[in-house]
Protein backbone atom coordinates (compact mmCIF):
# COMPACT_ATOMS: atom_id res chain seq x y z
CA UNK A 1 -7.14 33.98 0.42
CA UNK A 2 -4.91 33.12 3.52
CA UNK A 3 -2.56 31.52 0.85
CA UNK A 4 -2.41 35.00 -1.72
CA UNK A 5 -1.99 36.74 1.44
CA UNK A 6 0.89 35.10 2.39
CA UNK A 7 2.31 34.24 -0.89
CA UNK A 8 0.65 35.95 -3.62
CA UNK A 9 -0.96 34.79 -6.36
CA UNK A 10 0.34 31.64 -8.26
CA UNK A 11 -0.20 30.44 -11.57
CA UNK A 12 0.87 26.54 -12.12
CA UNK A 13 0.69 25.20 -15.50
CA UNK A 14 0.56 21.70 -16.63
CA UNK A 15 4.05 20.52 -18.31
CA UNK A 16 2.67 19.23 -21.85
CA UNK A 17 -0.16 20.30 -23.95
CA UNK A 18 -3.75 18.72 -24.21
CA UNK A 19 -2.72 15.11 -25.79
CA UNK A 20 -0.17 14.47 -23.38
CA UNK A 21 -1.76 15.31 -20.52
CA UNK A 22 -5.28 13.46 -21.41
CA UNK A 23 -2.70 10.77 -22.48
CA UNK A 24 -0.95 10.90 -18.81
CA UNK A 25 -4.52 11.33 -17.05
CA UNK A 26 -5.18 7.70 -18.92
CA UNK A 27 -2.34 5.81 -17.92
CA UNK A 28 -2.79 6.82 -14.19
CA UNK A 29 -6.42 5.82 -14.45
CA UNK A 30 -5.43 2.45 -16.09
CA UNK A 31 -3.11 2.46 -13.01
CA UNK A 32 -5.70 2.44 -9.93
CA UNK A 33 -8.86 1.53 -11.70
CA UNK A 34 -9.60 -2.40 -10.88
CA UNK A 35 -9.65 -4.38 -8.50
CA UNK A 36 -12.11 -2.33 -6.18
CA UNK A 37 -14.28 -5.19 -4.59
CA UNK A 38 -14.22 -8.40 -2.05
CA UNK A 39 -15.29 -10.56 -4.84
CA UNK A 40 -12.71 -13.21 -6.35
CA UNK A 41 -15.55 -13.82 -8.78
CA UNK A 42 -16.62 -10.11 -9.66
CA UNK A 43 -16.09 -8.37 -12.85
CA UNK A 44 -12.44 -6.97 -13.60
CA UNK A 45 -13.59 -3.77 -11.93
CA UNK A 46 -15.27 -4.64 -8.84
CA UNK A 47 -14.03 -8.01 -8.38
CA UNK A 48 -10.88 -8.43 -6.08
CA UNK A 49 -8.17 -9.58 -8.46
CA UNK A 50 -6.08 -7.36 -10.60
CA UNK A 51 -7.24 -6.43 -13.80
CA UNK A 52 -4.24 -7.80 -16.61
CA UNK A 53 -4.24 -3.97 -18.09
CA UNK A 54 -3.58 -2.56 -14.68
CA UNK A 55 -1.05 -5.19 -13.46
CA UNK A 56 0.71 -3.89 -16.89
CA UNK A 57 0.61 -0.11 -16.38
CA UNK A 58 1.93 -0.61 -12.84
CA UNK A 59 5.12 -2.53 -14.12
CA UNK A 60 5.57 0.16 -16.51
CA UNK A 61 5.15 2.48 -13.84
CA UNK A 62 8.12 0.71 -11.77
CA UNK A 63 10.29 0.36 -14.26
CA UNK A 64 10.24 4.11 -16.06
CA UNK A 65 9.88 5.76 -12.48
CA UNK A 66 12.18 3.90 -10.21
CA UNK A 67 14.28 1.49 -12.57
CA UNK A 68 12.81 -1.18 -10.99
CA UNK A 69 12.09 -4.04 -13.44
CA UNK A 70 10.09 -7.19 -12.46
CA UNK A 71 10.97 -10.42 -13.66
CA UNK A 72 7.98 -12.25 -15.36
CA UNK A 73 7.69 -15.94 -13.54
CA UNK A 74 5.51 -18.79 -14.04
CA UNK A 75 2.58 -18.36 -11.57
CA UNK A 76 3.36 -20.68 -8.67
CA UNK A 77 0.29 -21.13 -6.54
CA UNK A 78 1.67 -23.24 -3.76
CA UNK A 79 1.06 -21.05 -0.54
CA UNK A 80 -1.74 -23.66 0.76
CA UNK A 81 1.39 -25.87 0.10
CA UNK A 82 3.68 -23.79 2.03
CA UNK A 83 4.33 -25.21 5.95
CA UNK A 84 3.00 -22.94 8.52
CA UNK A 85 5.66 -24.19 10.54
CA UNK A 86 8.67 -22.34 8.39
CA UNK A 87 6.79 -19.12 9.76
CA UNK A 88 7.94 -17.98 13.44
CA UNK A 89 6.59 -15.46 15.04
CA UNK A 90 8.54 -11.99 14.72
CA UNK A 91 8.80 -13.25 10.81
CA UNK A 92 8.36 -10.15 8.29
CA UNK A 93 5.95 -11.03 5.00
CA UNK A 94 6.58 -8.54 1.64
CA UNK A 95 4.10 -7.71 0.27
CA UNK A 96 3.07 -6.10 -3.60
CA UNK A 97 0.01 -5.29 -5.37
CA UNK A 98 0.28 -4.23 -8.89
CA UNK A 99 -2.88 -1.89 -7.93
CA UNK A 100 -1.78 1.64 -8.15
CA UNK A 101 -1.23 2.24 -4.52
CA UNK A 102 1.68 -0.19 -3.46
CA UNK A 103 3.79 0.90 -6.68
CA UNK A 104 2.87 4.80 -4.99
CA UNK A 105 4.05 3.52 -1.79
CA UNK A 106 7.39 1.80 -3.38
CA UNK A 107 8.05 5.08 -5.15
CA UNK A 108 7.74 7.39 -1.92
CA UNK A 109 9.71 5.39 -0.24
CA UNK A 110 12.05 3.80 -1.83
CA UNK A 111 10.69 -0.15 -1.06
CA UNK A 112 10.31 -2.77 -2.92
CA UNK A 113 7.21 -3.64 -0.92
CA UNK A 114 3.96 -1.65 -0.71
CA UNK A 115 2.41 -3.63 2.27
CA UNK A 116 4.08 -5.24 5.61
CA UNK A 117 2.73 -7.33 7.37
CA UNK A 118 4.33 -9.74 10.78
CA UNK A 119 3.54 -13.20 11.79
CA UNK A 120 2.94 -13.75 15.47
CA UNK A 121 1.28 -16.91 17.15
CA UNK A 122 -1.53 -16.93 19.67
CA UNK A 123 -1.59 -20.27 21.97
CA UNK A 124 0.78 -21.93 19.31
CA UNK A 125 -1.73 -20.81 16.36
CA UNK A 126 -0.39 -18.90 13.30
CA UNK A 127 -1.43 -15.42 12.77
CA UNK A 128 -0.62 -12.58 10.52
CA UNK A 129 -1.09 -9.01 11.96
CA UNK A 130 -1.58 -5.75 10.08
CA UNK A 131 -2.79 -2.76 9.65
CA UNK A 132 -5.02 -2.62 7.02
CA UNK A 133 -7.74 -0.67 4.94
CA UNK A 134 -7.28 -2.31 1.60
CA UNK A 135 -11.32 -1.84 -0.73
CA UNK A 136 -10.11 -5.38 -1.85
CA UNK A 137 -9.77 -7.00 1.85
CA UNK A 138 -12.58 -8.22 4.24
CA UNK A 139 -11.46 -6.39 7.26
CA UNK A 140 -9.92 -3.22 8.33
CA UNK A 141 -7.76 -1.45 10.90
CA UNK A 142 -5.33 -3.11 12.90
CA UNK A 143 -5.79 -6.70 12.78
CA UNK A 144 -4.94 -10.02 12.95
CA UNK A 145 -5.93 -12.99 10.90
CA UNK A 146 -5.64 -16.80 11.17
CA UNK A 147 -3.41 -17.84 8.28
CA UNK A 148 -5.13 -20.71 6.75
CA UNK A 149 -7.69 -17.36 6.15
CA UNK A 150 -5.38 -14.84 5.60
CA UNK A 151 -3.66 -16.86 2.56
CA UNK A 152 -6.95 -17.08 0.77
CA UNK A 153 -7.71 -13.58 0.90
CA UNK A 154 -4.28 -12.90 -0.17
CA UNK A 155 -4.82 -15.14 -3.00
CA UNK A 156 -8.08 -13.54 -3.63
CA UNK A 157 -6.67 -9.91 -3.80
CA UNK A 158 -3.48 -11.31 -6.20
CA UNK A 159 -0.85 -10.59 -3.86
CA UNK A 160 2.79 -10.91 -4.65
CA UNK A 161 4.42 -12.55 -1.02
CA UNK A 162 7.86 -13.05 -0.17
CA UNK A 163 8.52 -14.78 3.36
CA UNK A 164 11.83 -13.43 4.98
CA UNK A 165 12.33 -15.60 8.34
CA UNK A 166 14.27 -13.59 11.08
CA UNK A 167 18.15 -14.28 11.62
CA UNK A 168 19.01 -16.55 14.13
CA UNK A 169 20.62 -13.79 16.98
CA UNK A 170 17.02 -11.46 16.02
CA UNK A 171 14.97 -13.82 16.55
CA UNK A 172 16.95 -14.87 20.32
CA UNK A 173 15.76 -10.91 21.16
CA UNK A 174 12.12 -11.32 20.04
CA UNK A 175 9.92 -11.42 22.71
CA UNK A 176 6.61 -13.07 21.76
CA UNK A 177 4.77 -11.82 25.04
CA UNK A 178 5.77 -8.13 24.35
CA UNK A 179 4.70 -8.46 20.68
CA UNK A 180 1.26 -9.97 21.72
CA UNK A 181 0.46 -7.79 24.72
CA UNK A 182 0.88 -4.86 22.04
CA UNK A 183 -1.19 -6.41 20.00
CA UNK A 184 -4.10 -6.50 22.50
CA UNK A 185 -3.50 -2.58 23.49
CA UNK A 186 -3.50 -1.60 19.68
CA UNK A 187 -5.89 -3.82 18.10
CA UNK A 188 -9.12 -2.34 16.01
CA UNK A 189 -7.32 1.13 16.04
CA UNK A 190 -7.84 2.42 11.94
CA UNK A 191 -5.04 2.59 9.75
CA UNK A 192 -2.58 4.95 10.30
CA UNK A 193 -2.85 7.11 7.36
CA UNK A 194 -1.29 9.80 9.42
CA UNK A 195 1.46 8.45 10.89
CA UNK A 196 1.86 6.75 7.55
CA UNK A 197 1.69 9.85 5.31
CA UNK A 198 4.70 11.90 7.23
CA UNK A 199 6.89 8.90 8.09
CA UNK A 200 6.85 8.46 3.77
CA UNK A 201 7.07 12.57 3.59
CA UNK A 202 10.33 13.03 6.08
CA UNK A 203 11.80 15.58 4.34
CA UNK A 204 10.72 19.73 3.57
CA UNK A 205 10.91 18.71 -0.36
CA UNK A 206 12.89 15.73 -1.25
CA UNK A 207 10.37 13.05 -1.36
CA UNK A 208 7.85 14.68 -3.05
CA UNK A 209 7.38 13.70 -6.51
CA UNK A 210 9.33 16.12 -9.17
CA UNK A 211 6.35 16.61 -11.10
CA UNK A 212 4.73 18.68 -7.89
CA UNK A 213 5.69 21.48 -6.02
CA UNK A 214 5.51 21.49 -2.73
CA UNK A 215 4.16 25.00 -2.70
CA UNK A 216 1.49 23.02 -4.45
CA UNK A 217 0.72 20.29 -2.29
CA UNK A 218 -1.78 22.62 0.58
CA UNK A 219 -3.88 24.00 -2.41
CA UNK A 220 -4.36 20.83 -3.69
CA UNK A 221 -5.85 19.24 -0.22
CA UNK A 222 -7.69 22.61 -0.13
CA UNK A 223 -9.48 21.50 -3.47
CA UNK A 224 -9.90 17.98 -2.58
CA UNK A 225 -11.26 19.00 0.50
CA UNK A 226 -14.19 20.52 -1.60
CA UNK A 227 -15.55 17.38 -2.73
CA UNK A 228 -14.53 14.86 -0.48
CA UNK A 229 -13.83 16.29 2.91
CA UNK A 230 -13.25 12.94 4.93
CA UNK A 231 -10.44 12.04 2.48
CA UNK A 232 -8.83 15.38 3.16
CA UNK A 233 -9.42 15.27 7.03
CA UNK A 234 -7.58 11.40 6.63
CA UNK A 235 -4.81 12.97 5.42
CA UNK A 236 -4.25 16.61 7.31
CA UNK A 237 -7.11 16.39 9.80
């Protein structure tokens, strides 16, 4: 009522008829759907790994939505291979999951990454710290986790990982003691969906997909907040 009192009544309609939007509706399910458990060894549904058919309607989603094509590779499983001792701390991992939610991320933003993630020793052992509230990953909030575990459970949850060391002159100004002392002061907060959410939404209107109006976008938390409060109070709480 506050909102017809402001801004009168509003009719939105969908953009194509009852085929193409059941059609549409699919392919976003076929997006997210998978992938939903802890399990290496579960079902394609509740088991950690990515589903083939979603992997596939996520690289369609890249490349019709942001022109971004992935090139197909031989799977190279050597990161139990990969020295520990390439990896500094201050070092940045990419990461992508074909899961719905990282291609989301890549398309708000403008990445090529959905997840990032920071190496940082402790007494001279390798850690990777996060923030983190993946369904498909052991732990949550803000984290850290040895790497000889970490690389299984990024294994387990089908990550794609690219390593990108720090340049010589940044990696002079790193201080390791800063880094870690943060660390300590921040550690077991929850994921930031806030801070997340308007750092990806910086503009009134321009990142925003085209398909929805921003007029839109406070009656549609007002419905979700119907049936699942807690995810509405996440996002706008």
């Amino acid at each position: 009522m506050a909102e017809i009192a402001v801004n009168g009544l509003r009719i939105y309609l969908f953009c194509d008829g009852y085929t193409d939007t059941f059609v549409s509706v699919y392919n976003t399910v076929l997006a997210f759907y998978g992938g939903l458990g802890t399990d290496p060894n579960g079902d394609p549904v509740h088991g950690s790994h990515v589903p083939d058919y979603m992997e596939a309607a996520n690289v369609k989603f890249l490349s019709e939505l942001m022109g971004y094509n992935l090139t197909v590779r031989e799977t190279q499983d050597y990161i139990d291979e990969y020295d520990p001792n390439l990896i500094q701390s201050g070092d940045f991992l990419s990461i992508t999951r074909l899961d719905g939610v990282d291609p989301i991320i890549m398309y708000g933003s403008g990445s090529h990454a959905g997840h990032s993630v920071m190496a940082l020793r402790f007494d001279g052992e390798l850690y990777i710290v996060e923030s983190q509230d993946g369904w498909y990953w052991p732990t949550h909030g803000l984290q850290r986790t040895a790497w000889s575990n970490w690389t299984q459970w990024a294994k387990n949850a089908d990550f794609h990982v690219s390593h990108m060391p720090l340049s010589p002159e940044t990696r002079a100004r790193f201080n390791e003691t800063a880094a870690q002392e943060f660390f300590y002061q921040t550690v077991g907060l929850p994921y930031g969906y806030h801070n997340f959410l308007f750092g990806w939404i910086d503009t009134p209107r321009l990142n925003l997909p085209p398909l929805l109006p921003p007029a839109f976008m406070p009656i549609l938390f007002s419905i979700v907040e119907d049936f699942a409060p807690d995810v509405a109070d996440i996002f706008i709480g």
